[in-house]
Every structure is written in structure tokens, then in C-alpha cells.
C-alpha atoms as a PDB file:
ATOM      1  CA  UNK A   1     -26.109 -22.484  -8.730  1.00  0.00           C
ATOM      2  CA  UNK A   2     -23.042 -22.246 -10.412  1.00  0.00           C
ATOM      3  CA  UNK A   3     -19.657 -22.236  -8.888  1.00  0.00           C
ATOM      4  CA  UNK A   4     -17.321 -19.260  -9.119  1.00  0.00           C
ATOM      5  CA  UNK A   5     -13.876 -20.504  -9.248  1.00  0.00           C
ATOM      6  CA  UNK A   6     -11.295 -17.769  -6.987  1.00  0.00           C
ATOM      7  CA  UNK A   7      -9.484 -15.608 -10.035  1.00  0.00           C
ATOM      8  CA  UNK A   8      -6.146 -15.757 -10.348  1.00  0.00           C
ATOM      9  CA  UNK A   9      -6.016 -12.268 -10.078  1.00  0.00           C
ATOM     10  CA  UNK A  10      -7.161 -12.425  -6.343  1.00  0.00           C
ATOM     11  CA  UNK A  11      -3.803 -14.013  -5.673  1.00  0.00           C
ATOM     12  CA  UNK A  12      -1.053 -11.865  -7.517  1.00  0.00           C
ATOM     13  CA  UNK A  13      -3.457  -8.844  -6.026  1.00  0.00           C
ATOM     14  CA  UNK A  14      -2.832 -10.453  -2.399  1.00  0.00           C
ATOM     15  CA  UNK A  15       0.901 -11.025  -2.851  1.00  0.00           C
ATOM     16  CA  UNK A  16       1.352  -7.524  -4.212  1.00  0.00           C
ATOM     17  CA  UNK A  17      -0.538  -5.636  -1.559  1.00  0.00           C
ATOM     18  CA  UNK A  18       1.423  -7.701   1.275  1.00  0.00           C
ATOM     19  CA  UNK A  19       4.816  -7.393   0.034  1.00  0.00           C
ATOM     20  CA  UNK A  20       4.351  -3.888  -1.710  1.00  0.00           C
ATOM     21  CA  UNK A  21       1.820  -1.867   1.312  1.00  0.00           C
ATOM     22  CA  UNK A  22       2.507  -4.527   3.903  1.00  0.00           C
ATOM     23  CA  UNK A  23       6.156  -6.045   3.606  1.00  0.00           C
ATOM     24  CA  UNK A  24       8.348  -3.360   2.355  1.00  0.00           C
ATOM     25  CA  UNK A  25       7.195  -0.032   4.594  1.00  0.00           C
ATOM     26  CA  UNK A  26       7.453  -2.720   7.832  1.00  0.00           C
ATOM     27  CA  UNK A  27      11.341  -3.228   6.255  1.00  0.00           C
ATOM     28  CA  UNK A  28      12.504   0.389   6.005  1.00  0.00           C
ATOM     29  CA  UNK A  29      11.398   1.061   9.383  1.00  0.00           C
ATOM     30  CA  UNK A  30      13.539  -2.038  10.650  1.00  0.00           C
ATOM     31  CA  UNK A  31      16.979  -1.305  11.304  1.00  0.00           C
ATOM     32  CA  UNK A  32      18.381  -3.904   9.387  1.00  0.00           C
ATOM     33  CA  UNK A  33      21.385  -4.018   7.323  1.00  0.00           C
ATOM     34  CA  UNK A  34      21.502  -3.700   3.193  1.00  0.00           C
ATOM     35  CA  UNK A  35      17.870  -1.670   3.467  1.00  0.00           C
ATOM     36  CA  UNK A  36      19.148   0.979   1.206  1.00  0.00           C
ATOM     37  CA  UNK A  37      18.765  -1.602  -1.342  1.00  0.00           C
ATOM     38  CA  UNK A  38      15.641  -2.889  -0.546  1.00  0.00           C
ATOM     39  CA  UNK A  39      14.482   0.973  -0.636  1.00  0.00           C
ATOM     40  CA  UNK A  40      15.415   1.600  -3.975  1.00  0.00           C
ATOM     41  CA  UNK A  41      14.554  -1.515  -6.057  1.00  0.00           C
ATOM     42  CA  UNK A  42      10.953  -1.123  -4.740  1.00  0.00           C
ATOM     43  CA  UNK A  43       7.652  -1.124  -6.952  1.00  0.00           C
ATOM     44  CA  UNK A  44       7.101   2.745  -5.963  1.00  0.00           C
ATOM     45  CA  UNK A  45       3.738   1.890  -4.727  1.00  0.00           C
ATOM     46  CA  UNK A  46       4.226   4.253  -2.069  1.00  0.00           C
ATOM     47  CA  UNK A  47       6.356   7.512  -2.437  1.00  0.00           C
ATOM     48  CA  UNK A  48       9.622   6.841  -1.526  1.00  0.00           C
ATOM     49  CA  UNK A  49       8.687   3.219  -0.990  1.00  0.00           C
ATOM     50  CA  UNK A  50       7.442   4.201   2.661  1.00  0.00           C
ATOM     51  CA  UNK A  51      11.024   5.081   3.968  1.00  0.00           C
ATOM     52  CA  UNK A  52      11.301   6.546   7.050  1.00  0.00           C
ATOM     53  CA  UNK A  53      14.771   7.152   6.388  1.00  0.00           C
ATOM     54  CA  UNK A  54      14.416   8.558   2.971  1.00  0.00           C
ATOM     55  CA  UNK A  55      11.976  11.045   4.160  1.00  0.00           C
ATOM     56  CA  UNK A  56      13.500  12.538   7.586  1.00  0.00           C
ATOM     57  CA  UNK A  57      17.107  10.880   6.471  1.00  0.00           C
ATOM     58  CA  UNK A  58      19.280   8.721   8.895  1.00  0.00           C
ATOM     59  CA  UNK A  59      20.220  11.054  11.366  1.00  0.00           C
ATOM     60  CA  UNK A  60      16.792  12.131  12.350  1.00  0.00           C
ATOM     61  CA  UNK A  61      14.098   9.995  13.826  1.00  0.00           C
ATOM     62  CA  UNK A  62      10.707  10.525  12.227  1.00  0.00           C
ATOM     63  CA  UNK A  63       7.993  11.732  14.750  1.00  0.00           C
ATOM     64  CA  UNK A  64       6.305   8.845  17.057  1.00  0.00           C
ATOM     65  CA  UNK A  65       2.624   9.923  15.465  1.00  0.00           C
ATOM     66  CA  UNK A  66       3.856   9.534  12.149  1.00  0.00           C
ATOM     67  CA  UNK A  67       5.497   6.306  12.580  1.00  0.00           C
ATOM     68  CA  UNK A  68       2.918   4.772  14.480  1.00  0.00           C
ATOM     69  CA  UNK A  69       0.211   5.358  11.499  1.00  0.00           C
ATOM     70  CA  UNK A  70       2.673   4.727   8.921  1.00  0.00           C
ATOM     71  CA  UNK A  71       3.096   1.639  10.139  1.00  0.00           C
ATOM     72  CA  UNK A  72      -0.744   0.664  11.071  1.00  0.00           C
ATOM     73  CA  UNK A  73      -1.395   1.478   7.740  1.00  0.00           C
ATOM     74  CA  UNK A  74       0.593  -1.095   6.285  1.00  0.00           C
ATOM     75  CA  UNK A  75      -0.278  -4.041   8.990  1.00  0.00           C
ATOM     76  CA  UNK A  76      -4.195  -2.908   8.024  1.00  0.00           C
ATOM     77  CA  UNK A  77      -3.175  -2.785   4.252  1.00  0.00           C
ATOM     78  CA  UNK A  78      -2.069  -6.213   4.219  1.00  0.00           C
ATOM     79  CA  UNK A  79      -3.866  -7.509   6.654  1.00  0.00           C
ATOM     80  CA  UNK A  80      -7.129  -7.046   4.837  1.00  0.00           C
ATOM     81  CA  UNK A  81      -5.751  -7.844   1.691  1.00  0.00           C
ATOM     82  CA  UNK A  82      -5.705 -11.039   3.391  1.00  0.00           C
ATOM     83  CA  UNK A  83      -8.991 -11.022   4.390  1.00  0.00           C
ATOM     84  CA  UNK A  84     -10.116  -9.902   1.022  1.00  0.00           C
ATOM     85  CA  UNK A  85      -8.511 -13.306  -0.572  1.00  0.00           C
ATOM     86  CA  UNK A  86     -10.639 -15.449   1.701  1.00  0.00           C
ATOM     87  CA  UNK A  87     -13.286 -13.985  -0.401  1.00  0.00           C
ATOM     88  CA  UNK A  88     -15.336 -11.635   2.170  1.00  0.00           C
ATOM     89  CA  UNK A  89     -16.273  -8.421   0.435  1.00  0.00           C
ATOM     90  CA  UNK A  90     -16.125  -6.362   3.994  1.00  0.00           C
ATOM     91  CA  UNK A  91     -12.316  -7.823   3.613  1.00  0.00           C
ATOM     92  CA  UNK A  92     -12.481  -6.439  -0.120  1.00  0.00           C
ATOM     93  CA  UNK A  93     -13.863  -2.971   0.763  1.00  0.00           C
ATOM     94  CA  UNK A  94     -11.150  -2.707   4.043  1.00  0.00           C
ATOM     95  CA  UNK A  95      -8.311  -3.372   0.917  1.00  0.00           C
ATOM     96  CA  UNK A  96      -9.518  -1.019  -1.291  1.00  0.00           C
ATOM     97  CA  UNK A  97      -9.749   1.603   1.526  1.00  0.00           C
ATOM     98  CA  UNK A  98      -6.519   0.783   3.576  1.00  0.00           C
ATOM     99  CA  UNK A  99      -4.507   0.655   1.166  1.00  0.00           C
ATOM    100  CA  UNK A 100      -5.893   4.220  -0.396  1.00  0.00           C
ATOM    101  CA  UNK A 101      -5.436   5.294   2.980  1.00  0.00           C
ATOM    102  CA  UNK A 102      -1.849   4.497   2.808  1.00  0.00           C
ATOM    103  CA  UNK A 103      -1.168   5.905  -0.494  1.00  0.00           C
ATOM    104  CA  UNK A 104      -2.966   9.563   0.239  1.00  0.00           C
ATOM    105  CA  UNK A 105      -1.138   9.468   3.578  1.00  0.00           C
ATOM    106  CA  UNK A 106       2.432   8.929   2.260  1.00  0.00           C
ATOM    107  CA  UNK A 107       1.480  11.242  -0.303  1.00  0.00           C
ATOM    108  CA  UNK A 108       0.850  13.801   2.325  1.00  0.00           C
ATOM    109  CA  UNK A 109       4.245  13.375   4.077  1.00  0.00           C
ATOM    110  CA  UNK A 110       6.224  14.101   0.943  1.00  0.00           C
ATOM    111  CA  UNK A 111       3.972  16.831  -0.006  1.00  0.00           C
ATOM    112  CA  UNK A 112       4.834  18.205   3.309  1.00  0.00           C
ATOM    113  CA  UNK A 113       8.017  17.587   3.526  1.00  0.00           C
ATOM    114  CA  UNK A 114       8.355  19.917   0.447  1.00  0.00           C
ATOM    115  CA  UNK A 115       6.047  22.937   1.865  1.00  0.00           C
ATOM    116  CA  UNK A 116       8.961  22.758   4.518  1.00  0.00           C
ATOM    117  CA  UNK A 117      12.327  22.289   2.815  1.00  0.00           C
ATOM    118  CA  UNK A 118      11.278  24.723  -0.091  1.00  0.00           C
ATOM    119  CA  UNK A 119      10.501  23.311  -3.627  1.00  0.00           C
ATOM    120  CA  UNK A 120      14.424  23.831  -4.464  1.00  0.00           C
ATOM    121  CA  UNK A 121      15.832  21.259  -2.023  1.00  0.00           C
ATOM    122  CA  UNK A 122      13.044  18.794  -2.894  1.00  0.00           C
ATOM    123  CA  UNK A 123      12.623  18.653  -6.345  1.00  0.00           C
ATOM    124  CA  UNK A 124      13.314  14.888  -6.785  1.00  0.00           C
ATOM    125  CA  UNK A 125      10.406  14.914  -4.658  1.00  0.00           C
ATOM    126  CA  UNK A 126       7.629  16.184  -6.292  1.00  0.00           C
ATOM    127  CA  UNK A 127       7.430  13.309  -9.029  1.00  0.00           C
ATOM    128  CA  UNK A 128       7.430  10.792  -5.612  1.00  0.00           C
ATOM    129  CA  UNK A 129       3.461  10.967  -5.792  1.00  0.00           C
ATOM    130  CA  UNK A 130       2.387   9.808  -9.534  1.00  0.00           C
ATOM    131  CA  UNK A 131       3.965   6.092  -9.546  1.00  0.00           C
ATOM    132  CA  UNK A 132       1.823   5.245  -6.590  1.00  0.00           C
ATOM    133  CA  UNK A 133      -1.361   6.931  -7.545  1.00  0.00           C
ATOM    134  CA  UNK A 134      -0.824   4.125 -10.875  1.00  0.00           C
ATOM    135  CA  UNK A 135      -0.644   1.765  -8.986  1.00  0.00           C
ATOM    136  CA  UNK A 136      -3.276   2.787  -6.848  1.00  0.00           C
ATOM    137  CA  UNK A 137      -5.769   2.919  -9.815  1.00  0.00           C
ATOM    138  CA  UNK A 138      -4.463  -0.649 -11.030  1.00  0.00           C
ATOM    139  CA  UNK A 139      -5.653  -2.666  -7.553  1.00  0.00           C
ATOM    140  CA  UNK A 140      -9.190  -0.275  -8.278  1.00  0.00           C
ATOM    141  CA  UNK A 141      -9.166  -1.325 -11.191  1.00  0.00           C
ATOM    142  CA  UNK A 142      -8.331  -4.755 -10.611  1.00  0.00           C
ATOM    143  CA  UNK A 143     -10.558  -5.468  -7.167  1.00  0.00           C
ATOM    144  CA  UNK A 144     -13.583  -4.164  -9.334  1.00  0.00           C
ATOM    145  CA  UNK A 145     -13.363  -6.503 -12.389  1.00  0.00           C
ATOM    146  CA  UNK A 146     -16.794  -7.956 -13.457  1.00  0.00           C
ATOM    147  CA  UNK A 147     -15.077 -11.437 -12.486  1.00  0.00           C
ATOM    148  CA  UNK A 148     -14.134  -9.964  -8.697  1.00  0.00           C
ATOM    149  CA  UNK A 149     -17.825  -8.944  -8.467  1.00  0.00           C
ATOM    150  CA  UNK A 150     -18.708 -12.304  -9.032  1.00  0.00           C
ATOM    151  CA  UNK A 151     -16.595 -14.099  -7.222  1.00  0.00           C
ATOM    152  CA  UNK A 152     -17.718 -11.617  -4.120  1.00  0.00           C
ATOM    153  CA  UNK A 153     -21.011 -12.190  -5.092  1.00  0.00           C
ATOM    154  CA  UNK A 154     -20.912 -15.431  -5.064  1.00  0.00           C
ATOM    155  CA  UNK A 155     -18.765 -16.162  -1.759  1.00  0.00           C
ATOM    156  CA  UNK A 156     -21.903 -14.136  -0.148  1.00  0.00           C
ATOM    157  CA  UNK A 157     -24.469 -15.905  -2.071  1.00  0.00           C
ATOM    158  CA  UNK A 158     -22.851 -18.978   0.079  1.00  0.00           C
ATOM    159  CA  UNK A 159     -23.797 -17.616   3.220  1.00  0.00           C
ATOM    160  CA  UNK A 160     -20.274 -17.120   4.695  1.00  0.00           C
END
């Protein structure tokens, strides 16, 4: 049988999910000094980089509900983007689906947060979505590569 080397790809796809799904939502909901920076230099993988503060602003705290999911979505998203590097397709398929999750639910928030403020006060917000449904359809893209199916393939071909 021939060995399937890991692809290269499988490790910039791991740091990105961690930092970008995992990392950087966990850091706006910190209170932490300098996070307005953080906020905006971010990959827009997430509308509005998955700020609390953006969304509700700094004076009002964002629901518990939608803080605690929020947040579970980004240990899950990373977290399985870890177990997806070991090479476990279960860990590929939890990625691919935690990190949608994430994704449609920010998308969600902003889309309700303009049904409620009125498409006048939120205008900046309606382009929020479309940056992270690219990169959304760039790790799809990417986790289903004919050399990702292999790899997979191969990692359960070895019994693990």
C-alpha cells in the first residue's frame, strides 16, 4: 500500500480555522485592551469578525443565549479542526459542519440585527455576510480536494 504523505494544505487549513473561527471570536468577547484593533484587521471570516461589541456595541451586553453559542461555536470550530488534522474524517466532517454552523449563525445575528434597527441605520451591515460565505466556500473547497480524500482515505485504510 502506498503511503499518503499529510498535505500541506491540512496545516494552513488548521491554523486558519483556529485563529480565524476559533482564536479571534474567543478575543472580542474578552475584555482586553487594544481589541478594537484586533476587530478590524481580521480575515472577515465571520461578519463583523464575531464581535460582540460590534454587533450590540459597548454599552450593551449581548444576550447570555447568544453568547454562550457564539462562543461554543468557535471552541467546536477549532476544536475539530484539530481533530480533522490528526487525519480522522469524523474530525473532517465535524470542521466542515462547525465551522458552517458558525458562519450561517453569525450571519443570522447581523441579518437580524438589521430586521431590527431598520435597513437605514445598518447599511454597512448588509455587505457583513458575503466575505465569510468566500471564505466559507474556500475551506469546502479546500477539505474536499482529491488529495484530502486521499489522505482521509488512507488514514482509515490504516485502521485508526
Amino acid at each position: 500500500m502506498k503511503r499518503v504523505q499529510k498535505p500541506i494544505r491540512l496545516y494552513v487549513l488548521t491554523i486558519f480555522i483556529v485563529i480565524s473561527y476559533g482564536v479571534m471570536p474567543f478575543v472580542s468577547a474578552m475584555p482586553l485592551g487594544g481589541r478594537d484593533f484586533l476587530l478590524v484587521v481580521g480575515f472577515w471570516t465571520l461578519p463583523l469578525n464575531g464581535s460582540f461589541v460590534i454587533l450590540f456595541g459597548s454599552e450593551e451586553a449581548p444576550p447570555f443565549f447568544i453568547a454562550v453559542v457564539s462562543l461554543a461555536l468557535c471552541v467546536f470550530s477549532a476544536a475539530s479542526a484539530v481533530w480533522a488534522f490528526y487525519g480522522d474524517q469524523a474530525g473532517r466532517v465535524a470542521t466542515l459542519v462547525f465551522v458552517t454552523l458558525d458562519v450561517l449563525w453569525w450571519i443570522g445575528l447581523v441579518l437580524n440585527a438589521i430586521a431590527l434597527n431598520g435597513i437605514a441605520d445598518s447599511l454597512s451591515l448588509v455587505i457583513e455576510p458575503f466575505p465569510p460565505l468566500g471564505w466559507l466556500s474556500f475551506i469546502w473547497c479546500n477539505f474536499t480536494r482529491a488529495d484530502m480524500n486521499e489522505f482521509y482515505a488512507y488514514q482509515s485504510s490504516l485502521g485508526r
